[in-house]
N, C-alpha and C. Protein backbone atom coordinates (compact mmCIF):
# COMPACT_ATOMS: atom_id res chain seq x y z
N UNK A 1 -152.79 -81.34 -37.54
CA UNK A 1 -153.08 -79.92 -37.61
C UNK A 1 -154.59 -79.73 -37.63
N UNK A 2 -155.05 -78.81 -37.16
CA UNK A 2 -156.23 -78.66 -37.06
C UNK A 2 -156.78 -77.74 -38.33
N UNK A 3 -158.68 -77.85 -38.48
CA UNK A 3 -158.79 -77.37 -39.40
C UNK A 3 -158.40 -75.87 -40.47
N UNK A 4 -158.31 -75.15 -39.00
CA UNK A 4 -157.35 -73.50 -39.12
C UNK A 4 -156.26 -73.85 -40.20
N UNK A 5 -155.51 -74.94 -40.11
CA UNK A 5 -154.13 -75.39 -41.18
C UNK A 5 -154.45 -76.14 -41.91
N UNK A 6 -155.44 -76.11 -42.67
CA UNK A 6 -155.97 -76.92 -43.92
C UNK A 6 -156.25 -75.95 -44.90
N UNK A 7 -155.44 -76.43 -46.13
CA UNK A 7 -155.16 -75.41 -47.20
C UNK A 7 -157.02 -75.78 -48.08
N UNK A 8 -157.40 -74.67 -48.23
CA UNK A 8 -159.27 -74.78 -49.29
C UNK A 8 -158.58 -76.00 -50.19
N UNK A 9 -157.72 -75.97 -51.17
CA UNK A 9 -157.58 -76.89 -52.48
C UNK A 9 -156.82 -77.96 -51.78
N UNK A 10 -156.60 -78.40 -50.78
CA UNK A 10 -155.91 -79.64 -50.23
C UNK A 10 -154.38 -79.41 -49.79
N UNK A 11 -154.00 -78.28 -50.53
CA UNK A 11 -152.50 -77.94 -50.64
C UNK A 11 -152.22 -76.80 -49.70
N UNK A 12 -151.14 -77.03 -48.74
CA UNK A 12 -150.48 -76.12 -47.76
C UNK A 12 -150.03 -74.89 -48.93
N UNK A 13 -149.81 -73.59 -47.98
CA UNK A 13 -149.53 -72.49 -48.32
C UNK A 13 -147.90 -72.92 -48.48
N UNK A 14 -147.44 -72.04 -49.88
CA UNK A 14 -146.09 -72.93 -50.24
C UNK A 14 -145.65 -71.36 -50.52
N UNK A 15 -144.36 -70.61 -49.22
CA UNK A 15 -143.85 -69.42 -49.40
C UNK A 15 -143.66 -69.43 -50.75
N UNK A 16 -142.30 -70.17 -51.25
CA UNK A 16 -141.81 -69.92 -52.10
C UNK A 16 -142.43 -69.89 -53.67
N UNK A 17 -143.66 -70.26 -54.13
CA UNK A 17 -144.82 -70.14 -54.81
C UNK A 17 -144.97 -68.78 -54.32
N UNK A 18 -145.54 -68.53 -53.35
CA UNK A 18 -146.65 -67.32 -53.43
C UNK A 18 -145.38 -65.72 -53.33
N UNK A 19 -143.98 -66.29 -53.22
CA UNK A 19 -143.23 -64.60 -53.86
C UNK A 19 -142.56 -64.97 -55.31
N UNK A 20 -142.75 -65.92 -55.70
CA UNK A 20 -142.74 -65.76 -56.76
C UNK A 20 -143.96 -65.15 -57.78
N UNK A 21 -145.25 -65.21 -57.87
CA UNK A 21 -145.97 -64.37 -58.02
C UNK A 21 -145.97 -62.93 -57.34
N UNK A 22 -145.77 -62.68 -55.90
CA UNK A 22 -145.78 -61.63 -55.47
C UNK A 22 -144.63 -60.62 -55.87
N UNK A 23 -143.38 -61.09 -56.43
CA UNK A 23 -142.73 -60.11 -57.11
C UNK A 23 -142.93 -59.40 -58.75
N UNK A 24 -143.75 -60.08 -58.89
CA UNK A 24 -144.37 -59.75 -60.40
C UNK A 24 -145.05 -58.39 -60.36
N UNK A 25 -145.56 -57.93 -59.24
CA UNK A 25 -146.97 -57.00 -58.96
C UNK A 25 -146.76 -56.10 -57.83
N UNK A 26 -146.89 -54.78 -58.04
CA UNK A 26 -147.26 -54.09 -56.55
C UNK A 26 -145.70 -53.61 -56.10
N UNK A 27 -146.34 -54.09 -54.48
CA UNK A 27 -145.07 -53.92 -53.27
C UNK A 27 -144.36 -54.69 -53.71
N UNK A 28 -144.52 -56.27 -53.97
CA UNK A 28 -143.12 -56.77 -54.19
C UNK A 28 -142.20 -56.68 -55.09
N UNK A 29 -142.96 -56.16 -56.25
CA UNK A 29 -142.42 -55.87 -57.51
C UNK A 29 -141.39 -54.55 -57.30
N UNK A 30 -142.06 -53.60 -56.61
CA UNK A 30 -141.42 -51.97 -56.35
C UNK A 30 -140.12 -52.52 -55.34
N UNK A 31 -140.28 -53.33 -54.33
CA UNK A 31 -139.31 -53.54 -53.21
C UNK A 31 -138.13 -54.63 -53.98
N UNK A 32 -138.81 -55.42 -54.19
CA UNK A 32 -137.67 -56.32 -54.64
C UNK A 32 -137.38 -57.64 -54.08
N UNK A 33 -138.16 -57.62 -53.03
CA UNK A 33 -137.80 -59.18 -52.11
C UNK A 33 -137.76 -60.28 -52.53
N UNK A 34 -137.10 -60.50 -51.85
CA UNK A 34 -137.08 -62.32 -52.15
C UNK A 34 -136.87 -62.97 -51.39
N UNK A 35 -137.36 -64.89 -51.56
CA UNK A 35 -137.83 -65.53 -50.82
C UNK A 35 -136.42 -66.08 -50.50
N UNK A 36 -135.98 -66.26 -49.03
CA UNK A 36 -135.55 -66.85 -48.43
C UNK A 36 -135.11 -68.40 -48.05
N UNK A 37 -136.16 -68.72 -47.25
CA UNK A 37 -136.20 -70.10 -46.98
C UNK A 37 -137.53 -70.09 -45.74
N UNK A 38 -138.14 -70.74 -45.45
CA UNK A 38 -139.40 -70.95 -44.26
C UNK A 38 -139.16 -72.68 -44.08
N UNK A 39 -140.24 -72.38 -42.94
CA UNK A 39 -140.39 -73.86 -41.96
C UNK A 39 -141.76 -73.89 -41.91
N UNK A 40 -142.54 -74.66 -40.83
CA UNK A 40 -143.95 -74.35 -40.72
C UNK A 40 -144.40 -73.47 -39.72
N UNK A 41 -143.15 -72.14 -38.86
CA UNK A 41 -143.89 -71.48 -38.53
C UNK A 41 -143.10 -69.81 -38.60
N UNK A 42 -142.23 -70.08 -39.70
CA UNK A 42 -141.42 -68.81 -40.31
C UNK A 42 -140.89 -68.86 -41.25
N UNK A 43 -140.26 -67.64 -41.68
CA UNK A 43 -139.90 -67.34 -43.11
C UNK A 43 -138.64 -66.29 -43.14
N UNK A 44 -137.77 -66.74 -44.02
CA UNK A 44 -136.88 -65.67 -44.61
C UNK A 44 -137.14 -65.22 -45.74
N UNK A 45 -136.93 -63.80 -45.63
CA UNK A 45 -137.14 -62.76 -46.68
C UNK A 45 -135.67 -61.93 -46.76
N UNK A 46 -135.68 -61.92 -48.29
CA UNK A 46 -134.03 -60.40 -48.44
C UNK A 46 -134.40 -59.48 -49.05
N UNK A 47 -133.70 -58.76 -48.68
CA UNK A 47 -134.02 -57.37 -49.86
C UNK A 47 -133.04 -56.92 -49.82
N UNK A 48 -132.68 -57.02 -51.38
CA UNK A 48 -131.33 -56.40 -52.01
C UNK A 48 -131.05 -54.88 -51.54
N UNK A 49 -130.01 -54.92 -51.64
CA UNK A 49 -129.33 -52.81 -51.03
C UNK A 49 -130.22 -52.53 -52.89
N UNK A 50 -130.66 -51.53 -53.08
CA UNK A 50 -130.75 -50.83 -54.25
C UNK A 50 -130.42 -49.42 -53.82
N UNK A 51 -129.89 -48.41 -55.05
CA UNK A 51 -129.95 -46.65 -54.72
C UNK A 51 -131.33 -46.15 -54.80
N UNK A 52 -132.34 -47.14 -55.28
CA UNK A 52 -133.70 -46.07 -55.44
C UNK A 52 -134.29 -46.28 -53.86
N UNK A 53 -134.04 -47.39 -52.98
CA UNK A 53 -134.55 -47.56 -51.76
C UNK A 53 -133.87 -46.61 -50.60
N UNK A 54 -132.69 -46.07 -50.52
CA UNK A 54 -132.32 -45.00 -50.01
C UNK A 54 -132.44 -44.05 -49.36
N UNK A 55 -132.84 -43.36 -48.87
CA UNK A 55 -134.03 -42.54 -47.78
C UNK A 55 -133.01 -41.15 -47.85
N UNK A 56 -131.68 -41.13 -47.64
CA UNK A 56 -130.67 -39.77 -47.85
C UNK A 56 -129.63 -40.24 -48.98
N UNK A 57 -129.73 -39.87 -50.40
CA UNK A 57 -128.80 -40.14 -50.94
C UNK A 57 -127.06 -39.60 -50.59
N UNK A 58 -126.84 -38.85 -50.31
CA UNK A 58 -125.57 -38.74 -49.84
C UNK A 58 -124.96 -39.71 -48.84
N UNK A 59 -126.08 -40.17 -47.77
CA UNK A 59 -125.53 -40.89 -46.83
C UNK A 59 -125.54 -42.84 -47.60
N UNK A 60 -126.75 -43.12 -48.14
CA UNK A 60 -126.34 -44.76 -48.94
C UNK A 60 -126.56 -45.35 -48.13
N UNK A 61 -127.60 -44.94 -46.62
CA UNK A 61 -128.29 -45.73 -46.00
C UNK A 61 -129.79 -46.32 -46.20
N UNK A 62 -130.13 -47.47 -46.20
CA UNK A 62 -131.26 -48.09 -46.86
C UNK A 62 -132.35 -47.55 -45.83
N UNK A 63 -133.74 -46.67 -46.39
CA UNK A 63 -134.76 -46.06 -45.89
C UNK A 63 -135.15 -47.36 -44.97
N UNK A 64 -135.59 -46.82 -43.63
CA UNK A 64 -135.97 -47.65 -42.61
C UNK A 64 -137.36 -48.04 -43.14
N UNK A 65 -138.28 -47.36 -44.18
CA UNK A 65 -139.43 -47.68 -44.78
C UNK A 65 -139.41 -48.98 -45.76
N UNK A 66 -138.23 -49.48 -45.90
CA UNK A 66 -138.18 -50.66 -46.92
C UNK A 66 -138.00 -51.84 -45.86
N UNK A 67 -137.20 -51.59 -44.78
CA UNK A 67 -137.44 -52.26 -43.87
C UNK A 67 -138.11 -52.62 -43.01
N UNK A 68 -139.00 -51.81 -42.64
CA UNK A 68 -140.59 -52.06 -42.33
C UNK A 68 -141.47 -53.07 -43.03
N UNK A 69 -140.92 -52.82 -44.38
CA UNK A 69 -141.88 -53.83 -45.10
C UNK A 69 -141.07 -55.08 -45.18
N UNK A 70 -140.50 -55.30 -45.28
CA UNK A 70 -139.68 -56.35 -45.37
C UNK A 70 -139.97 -57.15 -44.07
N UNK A 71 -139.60 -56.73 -43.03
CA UNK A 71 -140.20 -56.93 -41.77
C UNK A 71 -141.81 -57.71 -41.94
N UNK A 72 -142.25 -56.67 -42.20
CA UNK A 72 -143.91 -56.93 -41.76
C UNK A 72 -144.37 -57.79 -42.85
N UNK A 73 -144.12 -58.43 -44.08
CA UNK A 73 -144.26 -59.14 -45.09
C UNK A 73 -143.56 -60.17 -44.58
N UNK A 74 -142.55 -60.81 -43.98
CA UNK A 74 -141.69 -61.90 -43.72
C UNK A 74 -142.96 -62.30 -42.36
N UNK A 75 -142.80 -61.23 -41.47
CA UNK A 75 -144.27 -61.81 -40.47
C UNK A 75 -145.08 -62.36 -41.23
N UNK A 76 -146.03 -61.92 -41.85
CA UNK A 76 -147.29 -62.17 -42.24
C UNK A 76 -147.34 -63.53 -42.72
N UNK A 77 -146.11 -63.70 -43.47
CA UNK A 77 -145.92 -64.63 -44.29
C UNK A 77 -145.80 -66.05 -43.34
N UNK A 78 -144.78 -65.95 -42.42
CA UNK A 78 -144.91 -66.69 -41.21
C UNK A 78 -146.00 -67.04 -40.73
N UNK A 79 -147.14 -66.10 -40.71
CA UNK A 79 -148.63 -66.07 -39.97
C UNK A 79 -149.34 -67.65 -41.17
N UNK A 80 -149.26 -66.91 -42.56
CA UNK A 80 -149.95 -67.84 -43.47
C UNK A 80 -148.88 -69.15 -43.29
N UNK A 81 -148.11 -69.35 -42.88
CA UNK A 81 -146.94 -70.65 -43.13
C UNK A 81 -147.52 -71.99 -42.05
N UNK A 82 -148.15 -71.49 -40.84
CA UNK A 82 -148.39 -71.05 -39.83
C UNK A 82 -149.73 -71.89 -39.91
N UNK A 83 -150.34 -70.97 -40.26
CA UNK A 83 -151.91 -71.64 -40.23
C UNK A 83 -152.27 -72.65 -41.91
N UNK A 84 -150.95 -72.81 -42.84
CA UNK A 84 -151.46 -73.34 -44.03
C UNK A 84 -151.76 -72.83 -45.28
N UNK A 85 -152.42 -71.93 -44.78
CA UNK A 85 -153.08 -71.29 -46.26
C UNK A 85 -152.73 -69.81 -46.56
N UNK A 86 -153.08 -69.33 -47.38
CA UNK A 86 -153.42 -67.66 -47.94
C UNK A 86 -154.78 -67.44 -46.92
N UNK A 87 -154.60 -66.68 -45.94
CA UNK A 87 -156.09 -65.64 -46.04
C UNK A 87 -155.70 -64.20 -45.47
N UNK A 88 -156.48 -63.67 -45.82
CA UNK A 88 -156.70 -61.95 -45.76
C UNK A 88 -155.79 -61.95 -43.79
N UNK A 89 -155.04 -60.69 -43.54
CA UNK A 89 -154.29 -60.88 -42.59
C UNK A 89 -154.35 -58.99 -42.53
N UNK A 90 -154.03 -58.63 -41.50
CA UNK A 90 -154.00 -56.69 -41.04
C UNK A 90 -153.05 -56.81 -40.26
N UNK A 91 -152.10 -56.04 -40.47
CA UNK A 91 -151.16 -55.93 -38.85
C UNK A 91 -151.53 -54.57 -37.98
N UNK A 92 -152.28 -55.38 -36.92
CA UNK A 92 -152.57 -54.51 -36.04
C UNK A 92 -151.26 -53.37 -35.62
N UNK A 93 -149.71 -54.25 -34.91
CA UNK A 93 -149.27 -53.21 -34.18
C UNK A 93 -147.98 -54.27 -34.71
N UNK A 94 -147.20 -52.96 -34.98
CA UNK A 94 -145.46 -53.63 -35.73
C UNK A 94 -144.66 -53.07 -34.89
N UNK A 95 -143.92 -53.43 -33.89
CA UNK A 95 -143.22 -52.96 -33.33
C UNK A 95 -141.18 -53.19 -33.80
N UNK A 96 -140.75 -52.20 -34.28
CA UNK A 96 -139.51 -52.54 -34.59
C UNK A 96 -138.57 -51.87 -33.93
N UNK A 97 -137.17 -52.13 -33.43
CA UNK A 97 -136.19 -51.64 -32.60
C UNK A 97 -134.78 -51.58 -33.51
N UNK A 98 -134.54 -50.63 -33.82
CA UNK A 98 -133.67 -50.83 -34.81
C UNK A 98 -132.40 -50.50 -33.37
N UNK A 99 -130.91 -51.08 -34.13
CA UNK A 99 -129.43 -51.09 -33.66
C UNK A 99 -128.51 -51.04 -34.46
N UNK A 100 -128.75 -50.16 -35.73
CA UNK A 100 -127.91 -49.92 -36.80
C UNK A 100 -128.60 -50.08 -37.96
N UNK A 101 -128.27 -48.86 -38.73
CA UNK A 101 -128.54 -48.72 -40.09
C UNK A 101 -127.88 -49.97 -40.75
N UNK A 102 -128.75 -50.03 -42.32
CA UNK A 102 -128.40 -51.01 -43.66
C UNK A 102 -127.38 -50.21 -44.46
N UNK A 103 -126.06 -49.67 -44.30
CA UNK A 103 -125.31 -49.05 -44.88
C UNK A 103 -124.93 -49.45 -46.64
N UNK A 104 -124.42 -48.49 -47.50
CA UNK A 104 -124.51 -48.41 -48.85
C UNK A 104 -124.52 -49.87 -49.22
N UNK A 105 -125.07 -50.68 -50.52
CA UNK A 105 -124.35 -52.01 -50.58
C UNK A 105 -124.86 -53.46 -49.83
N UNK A 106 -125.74 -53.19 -48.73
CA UNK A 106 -125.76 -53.81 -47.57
C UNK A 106 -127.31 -54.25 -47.77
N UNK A 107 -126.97 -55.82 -48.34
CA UNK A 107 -128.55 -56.71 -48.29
C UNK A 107 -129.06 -56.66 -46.87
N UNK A 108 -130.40 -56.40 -46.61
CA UNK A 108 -131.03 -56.91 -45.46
C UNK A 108 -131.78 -58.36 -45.37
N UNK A 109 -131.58 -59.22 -44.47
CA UNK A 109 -132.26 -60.71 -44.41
C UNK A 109 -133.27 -60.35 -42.90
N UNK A 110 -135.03 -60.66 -43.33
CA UNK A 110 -135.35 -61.19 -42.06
C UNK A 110 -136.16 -62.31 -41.51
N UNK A 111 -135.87 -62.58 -40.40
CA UNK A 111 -136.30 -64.37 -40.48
C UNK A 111 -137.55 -63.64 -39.19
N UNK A 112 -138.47 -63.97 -39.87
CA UNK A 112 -139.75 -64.03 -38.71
C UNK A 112 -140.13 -65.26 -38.53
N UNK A 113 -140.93 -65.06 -37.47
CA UNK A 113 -141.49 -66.59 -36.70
C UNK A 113 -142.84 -66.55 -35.82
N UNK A 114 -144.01 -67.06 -36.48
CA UNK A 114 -145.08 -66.80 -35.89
C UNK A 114 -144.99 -67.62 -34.50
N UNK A 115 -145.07 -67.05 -33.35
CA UNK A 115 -145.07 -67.57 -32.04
C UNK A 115 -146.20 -67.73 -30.82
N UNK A 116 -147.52 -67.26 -31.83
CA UNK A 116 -148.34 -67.73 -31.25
C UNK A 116 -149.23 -67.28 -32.12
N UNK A 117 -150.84 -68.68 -32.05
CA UNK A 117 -152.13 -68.27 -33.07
C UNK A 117 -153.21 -68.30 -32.48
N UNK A 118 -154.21 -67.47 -32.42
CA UNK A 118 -155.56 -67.83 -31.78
C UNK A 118 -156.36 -67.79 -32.85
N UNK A 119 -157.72 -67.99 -32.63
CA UNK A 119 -158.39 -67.95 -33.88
C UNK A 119 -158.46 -66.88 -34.83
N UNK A 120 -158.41 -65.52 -34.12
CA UNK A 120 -158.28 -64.44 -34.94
C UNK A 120 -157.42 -63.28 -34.35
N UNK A 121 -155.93 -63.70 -33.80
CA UNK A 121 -155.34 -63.00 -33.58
C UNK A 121 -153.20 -63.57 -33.35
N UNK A 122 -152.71 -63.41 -34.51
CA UNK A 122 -151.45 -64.24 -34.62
C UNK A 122 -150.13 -63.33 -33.81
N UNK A 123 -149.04 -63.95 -33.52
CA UNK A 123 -148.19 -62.64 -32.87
C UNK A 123 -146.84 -63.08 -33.26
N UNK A 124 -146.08 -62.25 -33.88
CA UNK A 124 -144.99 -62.60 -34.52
C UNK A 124 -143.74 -62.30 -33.66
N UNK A 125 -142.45 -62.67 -34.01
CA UNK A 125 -141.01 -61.88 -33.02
C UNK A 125 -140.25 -62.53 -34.77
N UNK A 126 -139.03 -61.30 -34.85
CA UNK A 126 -138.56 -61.31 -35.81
C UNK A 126 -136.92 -61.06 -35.77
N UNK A 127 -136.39 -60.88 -36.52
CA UNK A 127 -134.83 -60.22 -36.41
C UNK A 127 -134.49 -59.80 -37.93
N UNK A 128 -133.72 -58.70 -38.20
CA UNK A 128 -133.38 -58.31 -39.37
C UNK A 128 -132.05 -58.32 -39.85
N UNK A 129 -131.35 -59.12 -40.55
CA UNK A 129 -129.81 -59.11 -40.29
C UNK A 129 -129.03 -58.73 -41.40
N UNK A 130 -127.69 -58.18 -41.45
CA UNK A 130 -126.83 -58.00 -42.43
C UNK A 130 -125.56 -58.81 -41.76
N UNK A 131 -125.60 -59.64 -43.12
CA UNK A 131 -124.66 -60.91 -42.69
C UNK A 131 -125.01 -61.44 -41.25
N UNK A 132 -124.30 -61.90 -40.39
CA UNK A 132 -124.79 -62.76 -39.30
C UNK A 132 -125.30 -61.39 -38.27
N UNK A 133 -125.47 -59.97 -38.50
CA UNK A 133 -125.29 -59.31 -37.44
C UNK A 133 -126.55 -58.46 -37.59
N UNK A 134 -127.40 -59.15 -35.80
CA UNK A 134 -128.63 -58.33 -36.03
C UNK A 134 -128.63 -56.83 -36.04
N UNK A 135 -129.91 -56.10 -36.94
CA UNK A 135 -129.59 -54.58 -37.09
C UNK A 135 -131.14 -54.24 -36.76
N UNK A 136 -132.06 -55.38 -36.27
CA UNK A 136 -133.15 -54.42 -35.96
C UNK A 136 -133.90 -55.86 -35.17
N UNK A 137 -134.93 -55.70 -34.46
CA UNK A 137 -135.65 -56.99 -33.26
C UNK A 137 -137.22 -56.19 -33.77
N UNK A 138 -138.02 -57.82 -34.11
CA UNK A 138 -139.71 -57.06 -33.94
C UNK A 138 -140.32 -57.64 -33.34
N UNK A 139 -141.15 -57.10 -33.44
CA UNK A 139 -142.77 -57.95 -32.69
C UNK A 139 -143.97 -57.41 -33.23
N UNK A 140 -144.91 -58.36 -33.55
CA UNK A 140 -145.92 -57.86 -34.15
C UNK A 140 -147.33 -58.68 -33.74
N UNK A 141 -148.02 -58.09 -34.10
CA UNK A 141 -149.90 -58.31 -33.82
C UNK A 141 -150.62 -58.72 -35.40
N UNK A 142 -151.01 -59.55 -35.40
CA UNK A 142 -151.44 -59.30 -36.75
C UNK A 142 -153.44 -60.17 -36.86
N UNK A 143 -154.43 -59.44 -37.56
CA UNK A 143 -155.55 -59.59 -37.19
C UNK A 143 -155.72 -60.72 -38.15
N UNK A 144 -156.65 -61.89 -37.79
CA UNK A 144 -156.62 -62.79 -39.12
C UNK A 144 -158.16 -62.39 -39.55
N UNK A 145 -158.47 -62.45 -40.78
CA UNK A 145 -159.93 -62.53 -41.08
C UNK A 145 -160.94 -63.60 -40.94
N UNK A 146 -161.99 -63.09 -40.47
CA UNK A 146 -162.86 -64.39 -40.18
C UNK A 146 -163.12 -65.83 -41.29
């Protein structure tokens, strides 16, 4: 691996370490995610059905805004898996295609996969699933910091 994938303290970027802190605080704390499983150039992320994530309570469909993040956090995460380490990351452009709502009850899983890196510009493709059945396709841009 080249120097881009050399962790500062000697040690590769380890998903499952860094959401375990990240649910303590913030977005992950408010969302709820959790770590999945990753490789060295993607990551699974879930996020439990909750009623406060909801977007129309009558209907008990999960706000497409929790899925965005879920989405774009499982990228990113891929991006750092990817190159090794933690560093500062922007997503330029998130492109998501949804094919069915997260209905009442209904965990979302998504497995991103960084599919290409340049020095300062990573590009992700993703899928979002409930149980084996995809409910949304991404693609994303994401800026790395110098």
């Amino acid at each position: 691996m080249s120097d881009a994938g050399a962790a500062i303290d000697g040690e590769r970027f380890d998903p499952a370490r860094f959401f375990e802190l990240a649910r303590r605080v913030g977005h992950g704390r408010a969302l709820g995610m959790e770590y999945g499983a990753s490789g060295d150039n993607w990551t699974e992320l879930r996020l439990p059905w909750r009623e406060e994530l909801v977007g129309v309570p009558e209907s008990g469909i999960l706000a497409s805004g929790a899925i965005v993040s879920l989405i774009d956090t499982a990228s990113g995460t891929a991006v750092w898996s990817t190159i090794g380490k933690f560093i500062p990351l922007a997503t330029i452009d998130l492109r998501i295609d949804y094919l069915r709502p997260a209905f009442r009850g209904e965990s979302v899983v998504a497995r991103c996969e960084c599919t290409k890196l340049t020095r300062r510009i990573a590009f992700t493709r993703g899928t979002a699933f409930v149980g084996d059945k995809p409910i949304a396709y991404s693609s994303g841009t994401f800026m790395i910091a110098p």
